[in-house]
Structure formats: structure tokens, C-alpha cells
Protein backbone atom coordinates (compact mmCIF):
# COMPACT_ATOMS: atom_id res chain seq x y z
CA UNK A 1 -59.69 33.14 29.78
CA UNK A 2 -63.16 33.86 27.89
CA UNK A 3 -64.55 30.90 28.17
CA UNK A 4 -67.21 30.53 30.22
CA UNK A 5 -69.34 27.45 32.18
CA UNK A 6 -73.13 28.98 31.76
CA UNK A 7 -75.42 28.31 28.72
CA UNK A 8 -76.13 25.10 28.02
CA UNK A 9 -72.77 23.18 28.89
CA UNK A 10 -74.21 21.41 31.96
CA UNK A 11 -76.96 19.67 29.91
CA UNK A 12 -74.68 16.62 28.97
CA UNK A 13 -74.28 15.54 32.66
CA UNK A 14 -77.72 14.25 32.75
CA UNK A 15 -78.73 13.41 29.30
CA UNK A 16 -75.42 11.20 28.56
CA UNK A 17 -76.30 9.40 31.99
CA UNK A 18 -79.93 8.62 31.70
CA UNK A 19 -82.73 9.13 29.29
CA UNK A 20 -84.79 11.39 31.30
CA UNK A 21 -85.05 14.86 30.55
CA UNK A 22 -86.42 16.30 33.85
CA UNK A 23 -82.86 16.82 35.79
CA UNK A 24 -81.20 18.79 32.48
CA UNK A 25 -84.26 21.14 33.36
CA UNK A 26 -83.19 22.11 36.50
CA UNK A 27 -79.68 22.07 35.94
CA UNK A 28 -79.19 23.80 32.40
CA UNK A 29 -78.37 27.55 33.78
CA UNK A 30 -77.17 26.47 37.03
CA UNK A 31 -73.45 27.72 36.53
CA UNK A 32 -74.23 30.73 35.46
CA UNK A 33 -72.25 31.97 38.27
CA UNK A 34 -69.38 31.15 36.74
CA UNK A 35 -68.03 33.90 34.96
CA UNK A 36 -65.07 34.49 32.40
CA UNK A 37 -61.55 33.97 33.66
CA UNK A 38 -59.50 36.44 31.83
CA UNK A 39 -56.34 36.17 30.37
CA UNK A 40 -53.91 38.24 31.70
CA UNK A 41 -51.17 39.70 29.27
CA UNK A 42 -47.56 39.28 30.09
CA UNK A 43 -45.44 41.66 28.72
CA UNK A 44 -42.69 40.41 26.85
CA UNK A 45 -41.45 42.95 23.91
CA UNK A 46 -43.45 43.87 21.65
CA UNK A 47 -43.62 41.67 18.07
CA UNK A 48 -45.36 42.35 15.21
CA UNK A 49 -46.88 38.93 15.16
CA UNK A 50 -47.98 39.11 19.09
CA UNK A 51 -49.85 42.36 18.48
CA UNK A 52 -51.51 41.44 14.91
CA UNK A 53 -52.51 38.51 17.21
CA UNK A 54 -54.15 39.97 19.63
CA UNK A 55 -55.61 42.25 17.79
CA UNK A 56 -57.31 39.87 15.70
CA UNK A 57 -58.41 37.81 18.57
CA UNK A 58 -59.97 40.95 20.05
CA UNK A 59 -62.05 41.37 16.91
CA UNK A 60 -63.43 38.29 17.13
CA UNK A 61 -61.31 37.00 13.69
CA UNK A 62 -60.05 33.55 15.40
CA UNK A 63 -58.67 31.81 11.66
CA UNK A 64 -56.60 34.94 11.19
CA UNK A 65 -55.80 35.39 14.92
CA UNK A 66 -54.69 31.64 14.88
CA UNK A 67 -52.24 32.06 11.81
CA UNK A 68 -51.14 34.97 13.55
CA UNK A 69 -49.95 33.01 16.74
CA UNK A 70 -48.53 30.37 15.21
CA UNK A 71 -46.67 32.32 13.09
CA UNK A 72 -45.56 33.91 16.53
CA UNK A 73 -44.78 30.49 17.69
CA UNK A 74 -42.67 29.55 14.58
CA UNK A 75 -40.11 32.61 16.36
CA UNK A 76 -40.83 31.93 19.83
CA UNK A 77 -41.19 28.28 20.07
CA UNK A 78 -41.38 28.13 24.09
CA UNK A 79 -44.03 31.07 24.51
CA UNK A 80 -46.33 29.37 26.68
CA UNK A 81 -48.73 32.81 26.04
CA UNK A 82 -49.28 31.78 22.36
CA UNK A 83 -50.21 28.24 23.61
CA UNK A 84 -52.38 29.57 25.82
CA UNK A 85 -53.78 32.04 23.76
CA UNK A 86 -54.30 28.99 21.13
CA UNK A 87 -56.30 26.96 23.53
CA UNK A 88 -58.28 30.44 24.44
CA UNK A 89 -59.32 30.57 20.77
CA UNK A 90 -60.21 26.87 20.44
CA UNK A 91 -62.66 26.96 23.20
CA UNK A 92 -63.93 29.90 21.82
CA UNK A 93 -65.14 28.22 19.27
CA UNK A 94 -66.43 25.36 21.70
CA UNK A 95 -63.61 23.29 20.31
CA UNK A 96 -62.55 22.01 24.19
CA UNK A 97 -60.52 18.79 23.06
CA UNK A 98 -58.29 20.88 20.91
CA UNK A 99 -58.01 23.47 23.90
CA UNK A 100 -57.29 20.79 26.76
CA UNK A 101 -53.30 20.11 24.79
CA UNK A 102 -52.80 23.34 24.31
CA UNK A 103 -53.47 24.45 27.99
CA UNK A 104 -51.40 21.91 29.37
CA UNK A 105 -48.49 22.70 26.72
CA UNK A 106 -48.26 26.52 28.10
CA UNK A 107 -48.76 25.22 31.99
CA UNK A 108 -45.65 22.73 30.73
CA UNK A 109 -43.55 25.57 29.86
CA UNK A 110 -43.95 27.10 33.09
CA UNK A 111 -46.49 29.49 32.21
CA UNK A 112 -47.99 31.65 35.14
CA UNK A 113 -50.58 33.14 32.98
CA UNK A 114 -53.84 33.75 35.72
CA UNK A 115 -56.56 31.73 34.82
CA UNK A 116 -54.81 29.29 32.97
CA UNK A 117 -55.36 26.23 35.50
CA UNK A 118 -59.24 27.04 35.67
CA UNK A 119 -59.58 27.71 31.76
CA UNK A 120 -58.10 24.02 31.46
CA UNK A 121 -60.35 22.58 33.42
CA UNK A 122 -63.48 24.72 32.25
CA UNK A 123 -62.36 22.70 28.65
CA UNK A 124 -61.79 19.23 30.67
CA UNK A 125 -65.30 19.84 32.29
CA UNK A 126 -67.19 20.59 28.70
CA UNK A 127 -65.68 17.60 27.46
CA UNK A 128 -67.20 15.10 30.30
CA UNK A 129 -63.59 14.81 32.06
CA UNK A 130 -65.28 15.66 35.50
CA UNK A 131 -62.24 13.56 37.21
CA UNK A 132 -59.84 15.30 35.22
CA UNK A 133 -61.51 18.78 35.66
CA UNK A 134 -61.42 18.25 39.66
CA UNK A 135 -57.71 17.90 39.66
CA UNK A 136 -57.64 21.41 38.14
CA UNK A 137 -60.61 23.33 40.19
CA UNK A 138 -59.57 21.77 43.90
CA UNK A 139 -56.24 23.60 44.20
CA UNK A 140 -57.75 26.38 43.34
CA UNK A 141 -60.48 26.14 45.12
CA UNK A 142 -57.89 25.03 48.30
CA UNK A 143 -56.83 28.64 47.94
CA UNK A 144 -59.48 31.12 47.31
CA UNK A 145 -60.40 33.17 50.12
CA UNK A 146 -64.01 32.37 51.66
CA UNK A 147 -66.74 34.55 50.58
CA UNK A 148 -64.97 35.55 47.93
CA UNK A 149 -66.62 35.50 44.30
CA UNK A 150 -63.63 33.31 43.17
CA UNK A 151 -64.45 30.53 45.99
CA UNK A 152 -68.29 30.63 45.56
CA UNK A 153 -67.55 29.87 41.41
CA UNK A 154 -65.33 27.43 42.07
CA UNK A 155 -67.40 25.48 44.83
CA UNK A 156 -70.21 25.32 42.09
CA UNK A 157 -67.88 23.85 39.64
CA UNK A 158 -66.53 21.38 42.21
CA UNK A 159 -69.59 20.53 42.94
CA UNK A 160 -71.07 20.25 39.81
CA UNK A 161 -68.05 17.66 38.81
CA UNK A 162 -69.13 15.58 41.62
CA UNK A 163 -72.43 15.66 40.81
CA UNK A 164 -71.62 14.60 37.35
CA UNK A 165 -69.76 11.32 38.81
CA UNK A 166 -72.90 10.07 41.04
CA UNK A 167 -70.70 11.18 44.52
CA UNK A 168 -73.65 13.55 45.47
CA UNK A 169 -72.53 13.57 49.54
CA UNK A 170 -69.51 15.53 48.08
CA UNK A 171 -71.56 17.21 45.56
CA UNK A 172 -74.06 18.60 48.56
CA UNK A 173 -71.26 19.72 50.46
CA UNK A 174 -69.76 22.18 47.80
CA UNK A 175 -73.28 23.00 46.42
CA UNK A 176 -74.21 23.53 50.32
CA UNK A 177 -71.92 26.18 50.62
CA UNK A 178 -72.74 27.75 47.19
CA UNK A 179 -76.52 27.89 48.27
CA UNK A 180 -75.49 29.73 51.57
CA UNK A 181 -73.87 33.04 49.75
CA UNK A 182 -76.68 32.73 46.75
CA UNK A 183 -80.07 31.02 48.83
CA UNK A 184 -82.06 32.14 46.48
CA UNK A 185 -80.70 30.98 43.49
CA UNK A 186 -83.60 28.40 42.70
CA UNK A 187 -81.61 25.47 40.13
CA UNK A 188 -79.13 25.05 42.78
CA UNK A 189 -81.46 24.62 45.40
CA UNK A 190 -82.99 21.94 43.09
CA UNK A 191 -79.57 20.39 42.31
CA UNK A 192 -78.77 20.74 45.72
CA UNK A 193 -81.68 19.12 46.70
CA UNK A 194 -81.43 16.20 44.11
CA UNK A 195 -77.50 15.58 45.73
CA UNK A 196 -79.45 15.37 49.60
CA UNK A 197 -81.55 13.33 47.66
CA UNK A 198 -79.69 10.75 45.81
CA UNK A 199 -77.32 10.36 49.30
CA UNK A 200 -79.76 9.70 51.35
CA UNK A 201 -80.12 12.62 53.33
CA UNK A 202 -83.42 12.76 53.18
CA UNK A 203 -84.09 15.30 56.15
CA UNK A 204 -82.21 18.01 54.78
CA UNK A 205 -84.82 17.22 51.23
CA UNK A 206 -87.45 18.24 53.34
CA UNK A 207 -85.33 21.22 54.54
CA UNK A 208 -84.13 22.90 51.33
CA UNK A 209 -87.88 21.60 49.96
CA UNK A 210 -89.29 24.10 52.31
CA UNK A 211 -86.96 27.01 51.25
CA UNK A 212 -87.60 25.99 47.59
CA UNK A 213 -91.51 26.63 48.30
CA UNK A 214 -90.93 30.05 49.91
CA UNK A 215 -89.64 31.14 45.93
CA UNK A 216 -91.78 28.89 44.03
CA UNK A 217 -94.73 27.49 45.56
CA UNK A 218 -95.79 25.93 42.83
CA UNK A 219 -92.69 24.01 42.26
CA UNK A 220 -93.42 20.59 40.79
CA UNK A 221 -89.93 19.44 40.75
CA UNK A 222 -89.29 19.94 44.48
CA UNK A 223 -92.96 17.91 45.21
CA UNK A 224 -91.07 15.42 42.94
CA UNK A 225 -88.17 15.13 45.02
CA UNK A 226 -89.71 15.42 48.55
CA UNK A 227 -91.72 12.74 47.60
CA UNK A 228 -89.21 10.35 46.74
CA UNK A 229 -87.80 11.31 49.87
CA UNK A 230 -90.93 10.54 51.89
CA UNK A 231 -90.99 7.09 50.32
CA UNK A 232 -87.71 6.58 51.11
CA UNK A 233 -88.50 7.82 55.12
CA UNK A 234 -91.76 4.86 54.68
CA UNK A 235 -94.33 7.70 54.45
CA UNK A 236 -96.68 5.87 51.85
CA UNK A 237 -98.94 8.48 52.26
CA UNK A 238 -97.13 11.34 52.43
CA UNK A 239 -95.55 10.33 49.14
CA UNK A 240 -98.32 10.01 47.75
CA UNK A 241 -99.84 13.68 48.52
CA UNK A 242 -95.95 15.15 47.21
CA UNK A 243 -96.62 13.21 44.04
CA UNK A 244 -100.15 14.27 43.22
CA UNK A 245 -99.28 18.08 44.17
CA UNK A 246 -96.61 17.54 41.72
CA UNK A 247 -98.95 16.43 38.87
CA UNK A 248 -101.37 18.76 40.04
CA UNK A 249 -98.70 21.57 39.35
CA UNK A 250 -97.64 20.34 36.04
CA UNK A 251 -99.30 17.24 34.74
CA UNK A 252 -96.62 16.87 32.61
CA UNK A 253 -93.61 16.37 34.65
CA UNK A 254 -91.27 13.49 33.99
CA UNK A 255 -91.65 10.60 36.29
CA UNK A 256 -94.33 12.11 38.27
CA UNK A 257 -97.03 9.49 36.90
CA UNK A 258 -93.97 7.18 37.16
CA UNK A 259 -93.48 8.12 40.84
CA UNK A 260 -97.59 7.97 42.33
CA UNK A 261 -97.64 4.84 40.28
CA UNK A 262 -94.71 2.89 41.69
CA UNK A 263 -95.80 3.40 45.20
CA UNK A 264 -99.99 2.79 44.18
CA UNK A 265 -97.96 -0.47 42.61
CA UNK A 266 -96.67 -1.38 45.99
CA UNK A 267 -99.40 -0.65 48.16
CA UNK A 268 -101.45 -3.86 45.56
CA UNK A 269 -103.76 -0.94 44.12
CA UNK A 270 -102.87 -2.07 40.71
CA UNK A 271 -105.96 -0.46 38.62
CA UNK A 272 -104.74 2.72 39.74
CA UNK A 273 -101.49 2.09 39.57
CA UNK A 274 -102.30 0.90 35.99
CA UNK A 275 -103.60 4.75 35.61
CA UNK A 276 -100.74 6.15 36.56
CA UNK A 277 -98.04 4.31 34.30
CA UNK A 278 -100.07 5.10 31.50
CA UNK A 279 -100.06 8.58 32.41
CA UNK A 280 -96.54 8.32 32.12
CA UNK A 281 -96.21 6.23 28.87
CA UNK A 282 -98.54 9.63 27.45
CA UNK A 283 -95.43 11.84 28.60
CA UNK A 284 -92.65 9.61 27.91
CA UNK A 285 -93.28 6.79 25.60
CA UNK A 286 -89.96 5.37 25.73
CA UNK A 287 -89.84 5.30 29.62
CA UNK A 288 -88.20 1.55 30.49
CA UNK A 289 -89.55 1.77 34.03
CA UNK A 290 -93.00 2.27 33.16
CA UNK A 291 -93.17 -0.14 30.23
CA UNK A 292 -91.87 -2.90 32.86
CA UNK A 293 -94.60 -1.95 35.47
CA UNK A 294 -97.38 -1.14 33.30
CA UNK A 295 -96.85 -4.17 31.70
CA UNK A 296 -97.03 -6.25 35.16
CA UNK A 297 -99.83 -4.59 35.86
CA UNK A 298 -101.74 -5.89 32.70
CA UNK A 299 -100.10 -9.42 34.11
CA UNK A 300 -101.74 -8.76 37.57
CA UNK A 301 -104.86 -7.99 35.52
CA UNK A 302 -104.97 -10.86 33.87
CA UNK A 303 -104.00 -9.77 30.69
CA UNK A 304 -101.10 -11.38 29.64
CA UNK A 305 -101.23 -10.07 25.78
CA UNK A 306 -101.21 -6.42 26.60
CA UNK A 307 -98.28 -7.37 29.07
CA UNK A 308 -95.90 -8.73 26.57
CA UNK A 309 -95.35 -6.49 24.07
CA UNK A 310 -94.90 -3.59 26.85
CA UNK A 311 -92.69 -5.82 28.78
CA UNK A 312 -90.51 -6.59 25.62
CA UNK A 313 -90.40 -2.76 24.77
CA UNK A 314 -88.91 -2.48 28.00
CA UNK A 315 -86.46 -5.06 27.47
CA UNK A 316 -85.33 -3.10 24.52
CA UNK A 317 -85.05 0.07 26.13
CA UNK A 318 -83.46 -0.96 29.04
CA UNK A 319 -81.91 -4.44 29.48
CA UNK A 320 -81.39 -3.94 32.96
CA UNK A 321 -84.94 -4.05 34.78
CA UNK A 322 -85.50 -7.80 36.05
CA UNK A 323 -89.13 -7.32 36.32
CA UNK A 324 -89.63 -7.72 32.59
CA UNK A 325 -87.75 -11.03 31.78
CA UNK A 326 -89.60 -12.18 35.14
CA UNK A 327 -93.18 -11.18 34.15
CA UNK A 328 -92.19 -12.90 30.30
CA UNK A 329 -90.82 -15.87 31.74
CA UNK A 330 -93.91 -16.06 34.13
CA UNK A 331 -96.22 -15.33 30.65
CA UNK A 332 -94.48 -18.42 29.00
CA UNK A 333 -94.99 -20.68 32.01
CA UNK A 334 -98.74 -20.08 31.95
CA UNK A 335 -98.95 -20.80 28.14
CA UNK A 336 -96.91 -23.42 28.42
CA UNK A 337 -93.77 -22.75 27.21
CA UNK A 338 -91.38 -24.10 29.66
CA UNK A 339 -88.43 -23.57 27.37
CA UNK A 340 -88.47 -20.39 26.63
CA UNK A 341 -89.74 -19.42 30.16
CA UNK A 342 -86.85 -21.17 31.77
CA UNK A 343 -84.26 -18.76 29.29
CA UNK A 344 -86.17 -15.54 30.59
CA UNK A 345 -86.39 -16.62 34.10
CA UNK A 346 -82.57 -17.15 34.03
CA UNK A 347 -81.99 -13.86 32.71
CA UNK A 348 -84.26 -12.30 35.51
CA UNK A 349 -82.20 -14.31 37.94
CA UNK A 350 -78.92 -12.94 36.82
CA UNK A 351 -80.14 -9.45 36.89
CA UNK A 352 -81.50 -10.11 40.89
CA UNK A 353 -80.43 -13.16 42.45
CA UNK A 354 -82.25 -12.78 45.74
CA UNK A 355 -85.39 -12.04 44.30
CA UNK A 356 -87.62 -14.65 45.57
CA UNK A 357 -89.99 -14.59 42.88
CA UNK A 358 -87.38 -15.73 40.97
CA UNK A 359 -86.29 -18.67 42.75
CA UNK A 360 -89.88 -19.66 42.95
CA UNK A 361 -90.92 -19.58 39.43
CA UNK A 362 -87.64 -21.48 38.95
CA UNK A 363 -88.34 -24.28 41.09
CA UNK A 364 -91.37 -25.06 39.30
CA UNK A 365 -90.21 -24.75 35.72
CA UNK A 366 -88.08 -26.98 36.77
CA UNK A 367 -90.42 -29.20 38.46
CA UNK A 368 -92.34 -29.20 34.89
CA UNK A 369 -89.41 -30.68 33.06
CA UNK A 370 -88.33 -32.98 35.36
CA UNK A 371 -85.51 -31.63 37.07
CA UNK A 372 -86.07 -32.52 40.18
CA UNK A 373 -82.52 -31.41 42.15
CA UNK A 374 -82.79 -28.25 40.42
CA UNK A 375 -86.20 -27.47 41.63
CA UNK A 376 -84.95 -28.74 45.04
CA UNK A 377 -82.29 -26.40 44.96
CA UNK A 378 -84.71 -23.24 43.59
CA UNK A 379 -87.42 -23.90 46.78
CA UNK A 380 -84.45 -24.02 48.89
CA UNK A 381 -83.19 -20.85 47.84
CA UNK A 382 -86.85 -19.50 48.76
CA UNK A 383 -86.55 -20.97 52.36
CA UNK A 384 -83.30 -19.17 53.00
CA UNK A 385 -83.60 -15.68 51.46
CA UNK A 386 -85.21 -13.06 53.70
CA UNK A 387 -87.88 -11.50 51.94
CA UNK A 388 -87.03 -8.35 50.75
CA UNK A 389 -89.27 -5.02 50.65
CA UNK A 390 -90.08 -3.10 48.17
CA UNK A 391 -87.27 -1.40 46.88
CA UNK A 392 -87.95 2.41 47.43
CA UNK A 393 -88.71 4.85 45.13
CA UNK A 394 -85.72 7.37 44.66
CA UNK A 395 -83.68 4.04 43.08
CA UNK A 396 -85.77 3.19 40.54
CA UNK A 397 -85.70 7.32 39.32
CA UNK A 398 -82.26 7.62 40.30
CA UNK A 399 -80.02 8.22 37.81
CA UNK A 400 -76.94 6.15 37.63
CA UNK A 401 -73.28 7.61 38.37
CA UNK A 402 -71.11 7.92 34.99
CA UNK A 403 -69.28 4.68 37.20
CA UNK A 404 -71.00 0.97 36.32
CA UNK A 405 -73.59 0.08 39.07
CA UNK A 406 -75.50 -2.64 39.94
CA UNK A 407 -78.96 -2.79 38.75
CA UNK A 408 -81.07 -2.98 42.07
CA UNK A 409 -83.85 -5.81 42.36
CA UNK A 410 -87.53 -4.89 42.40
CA UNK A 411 -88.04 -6.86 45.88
CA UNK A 412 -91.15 -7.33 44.67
């Protein structure tokens, strides 16, 4: 019905879900498939108030074009084509919550206007309603004939709403299917890619990595993403090589730095890894992730007063990450401070409760102060967790679902 799902409208999904900018990039033309849906005109007699109507609206004159349907509605109160016409002109003018009513009013009044259902949820799906917008696109999706243009549009918006709700083995299935009738369409291979990705398919990364390269060798964002899936597949070193190909392409590149770092950070290299989250901090010097590890690298370093104010920053900017109250409540220990170590190491243990670390820095604060059953309880906790490994890569740069999750431990 005019609207359309290209330009820009995709950016939201990423940026309302994470800080990061480098997903919007791949993602911000991606349904540019998606053409208009046009409104088709029934024919009920002619009024002077339908035709000045419609006539405006085909100028372009939506305030006059909107008095002229109401006025239209004031005579025909149950025309479910001035209601739809009414939502047509509020998304027009990008005004989706105002179009979503008005939609459902004319599908109320039994309107079998075509394009109606998929104009609705076009306007659910600019307004972040991606569970909403699926009930609208799957039963028309259910019935459009395969290889049709109709089915490939609709499979991209499908998939994009999963996508936008962290279910990315559904989202790779639709987005799978999109890729096959446009392969060399290169944002959806990268949002296809990031869906393999983020569901732990981390073969078919490697696959659709290699077709990426055939259209843009050069593509730091698929290095990105093959090495996170190389970490994940316990291929330190192959990682690594994705990583610095990616930096090498654009030095620039969110979470690259980020990325080499984390898994220099694991393998105890911590000068280099040092390097790298500093790299980072120069491209994004908000990034919580880095602030936390760069910071427990200065700890490492033995430098405990560059570490706190980098491990507070990341506190700030992201509540969530254990490894900063951990590293401060290890920083106050050390100096002395058993008090105020005790409340951070607390905090860290709520945020990862079978981090062993934690237990173990508990136990002796405890010790310290005299609570003796309470550090007996802490070591115990140490003797009966199973160590845990590193946790890998693509989780600390995943980007969480629009659904609360758990914050993952470091395992460290």
C-alpha cells in the first residue's frame, strides 16, 4: 500500500538491542527487496469526497487528502477503504502507530483490500512489534507461491522479524531461502551469516564466509564473523589469523581489536592483549567489554590504578559484565579494604555464581574478617564446581535477543 521496508527502517533492530554499530552496517539496506504493496481500488460508486480523496493523495497533499476521507467517512461510516486509505497516508508520513489502528479497523470491517494484511504488518514491523508483525507476514507467506517475487519478500521480512527477536535458527532458515533466489545479494549473506552465527552453526559460517569472499574479498565483516566462529570450533589460531585479516582490511572495524584481544586474553598473552583492547577503546570509547578486559589486564600487569577507573567505566556502561566488580573487589582486597571488597565480590557473585574466582576471593575475604563458616562454605564451593573454560568469543560480541537473557560468566 506505498509503504515500503527499504531505507533505513531496519537500523533500529540492532541499535535498540546493543550499543554496537557494526551489525546496523550490514543490515541497513538489506530489505530493499521489499517493494511497495499497492492498494488496490474497489469500486464502489463514485462520491465526490472518494475522488477529491484520492486525488489529493495521488498528489502527494496528505492534510487535505486526510480531511477529504474523513469527510468521506462522516457518510460512509463502515468503508473499510477510507480506513485503509487513512492508515496508507499515516505511514506515509512514517507515522506507523497511527497506521497500525487504522489497518486493523478496515481488516475489522471485512475489508478485502490486497495488501492490506502486509501493509499492517510493514507498520507493526517499523514500530519494533516483530511478534506482532509475524502474525501478519506468516499467512501470507503460508500462501505465496515458491519462487515467486511475493514469497522471496516475504521470507526476508519473516526472517528479518526473527532476527530482530534473537531466534536466528528461524531467522537462517527464511534468510536461507532468500539467499538462494538472490546469492549475490551481499547484506543478506552477512545477516545470514550473523543468524548461522549466533545459532551455532558454525560450519555453514565458514560456508556462506566463502561465498561472501568470492564478491568481496576484502570483506572485514565476514573475517569478523568467521573468526568468532573459529573460536567457537577451538581454533585459537585460526581465530586469530580471521581477526587480524579483519583489522588488516579495515583497522577500524567494531570489535575487531575487541575480538584478537579476547582470545590473546585467553591464551595469558596479556601485553598484547593489552594492545588490542586499547585498539578498541581508540574506535569505541564507550565499549563495556573492553573497558572490563583492558582494565584486568592493567590488574594482571600490576597496575591496579589504571585498572579501576576503566573497570568502573565499565560498570557504568554495562552493569552486567562480572569481570569488573571481580577485578574491583580483588583491587580492594589487596589495599585492604575488606569491606568494600566483600560488597563488589558479592555483586560479581550474583552476576556468575559458578565462577570460581569468585568463590575463591570470597573465602578469603571472609577468612580476613573472621568468618570462618563462610569462608568454609566459599572453598567448598571451589572444591565442587568444575572449572569452567573460557567462555568463547561469539557470546561476549553477541548481541542479546529483544527477550531478557542471562548474562554469561567470563569462566575465567
Amino acid at each position: 500500500m506505498g509503504s515500503t521496508a527499504g531505507d533505513d527502517h531496519l537500523q533500529w533492530i540492532d541499535s535498540s538491542r546493543r550499543f554496537g554499530c557494526r551489525r546496523v552496517l550490514t543490515l541497513c539496506v538489506i530489505l530493499l527487496l521489499c517493494s511497495k504493496a499497492c492498494l488496490a481500488r474497489s469500486a464502489p460508486p463514485q462520491d465526490a469526497s472518494r475522488q477529491a480523496a484520492i486525488g489529493f493523495e495521488q498528489q502527494g497533499h496528505f492534510s487535505q487528502a486526510e480531511a477529504a476521507w474523513r469527510a468521506y467517512l462522516a457518510e460512509h461510516p463502515s468503508s473499510a477503504e477510507a480506513y485503509a486509505h487513512l492508515g496508507l497516508l499515516a505511514a506515509r508520513q512514517e507515522h506507523y502507530r497511527e497506521a497500525e489502528p487504522l489497518y486493523r479497523k478496515a481488516m475489522a470491517l471485512g475489508s478485502t483490500i490486497p495488501g492490506l494484511r502486509l501493509d499492517l504488518g510493514l507498520a507493526l514491523f517499523k514500530t519494533g512489534d516483530l511478534q506482532q508483525a509475524l502474525t501478519q507476514f506468516t499467512p501470507l507467506l503460508n500462501v505465496a507461491r515458491t519462487g515467486s517475487a511475493d514469497r522471496q519478500r516475504l521470507s526476508l521480512l519473516v526472517g528479518m522479524c526473527y532476527y530482530g527477536l534473537g531466534q536466528y535458527r528461524q531467522a537462517a532458515s527464511h534468510l536461507q531461502e532468500v539467499v538462494s533466489g538472490d546469492p549475490n545479494n551481499l547484506p543478506l549473506l552477512l545477516a545470514l551469516t550473523q543468524s548461522y552465527l549466533w545459532s551455532k552453526q558454525y560450519s555453514q559460517v565458514l560456508v556462506t564466509y566463502r561465498q561472501i569472499l568470492i564478491l568481496n574479498p576484502q570483506s572485514a565483516e565476514a573475517d569478523l564473523l568467521a573468526g568468532e566462529a573459529l573460536d567457537a570450533e577451538k581454533d585459537a589460531f585460526g581465530a586469530m589469523q580471521q581477526f587480524r585479516a579483519a583489522i588488516k582490511a579495515d583497522p577500524h572495524l567494531p570489535e575487531a581489536h575487541f575480538g584478537l584481544g579476547y582470545i590473546l586474553w585467553t591464551q595469558h598473552q596479556i601485553p598484547a592483549a593489552a594492545a588490542e583492547f586499547q585498539a578498541e577503546l581508540d574506535n569505541n570509547p564507550n565499549y563495556a567489554q573492553t573497558l572490563a578486559y583492558l582494565g584486568d589486564c592493567d590488574l594482571v600487569l600490576n597496575h591496579p590504578e589504571l585498572a579501576r577507573p576503566l573497570l568502573q567505566r565499565a560498570i557504568q556502561s554495562d552493569p552486567r559484565i562480572e569481570l569488573a566488580p571481580l577485578d574491583l573487589g580483588m583491587i580492594d582486597a589487596n589495599a585492604g579494604r575488606r569491606k568494600d571488597a566483600l560488597r563488589e565480590l558479592l555483586i560479581a557473585e550474583g552476576l556468575a555464581p559458578n565462577d570460581l574466582k569468585v568463590h575463591w576471593q570470597l573465602g578469603r575475604i571472609y577468612r580476613e574478617l573472621g568468618e570462618r563458616e563462610k569462608a568454609a562454605a566459599e572453598f567448598n564451593k571451589v572444591k565442587t564446581i568444575t572449572a569452567a573454560v573460557d567462555t568463547p568469543l561469539v557470546k561476549k560480541m553477541m548481541p542479546p535477543s529483544s527477550a531478557a537473557q542471562p548474562v554469561p560468566a567470563s569462566g575465567r
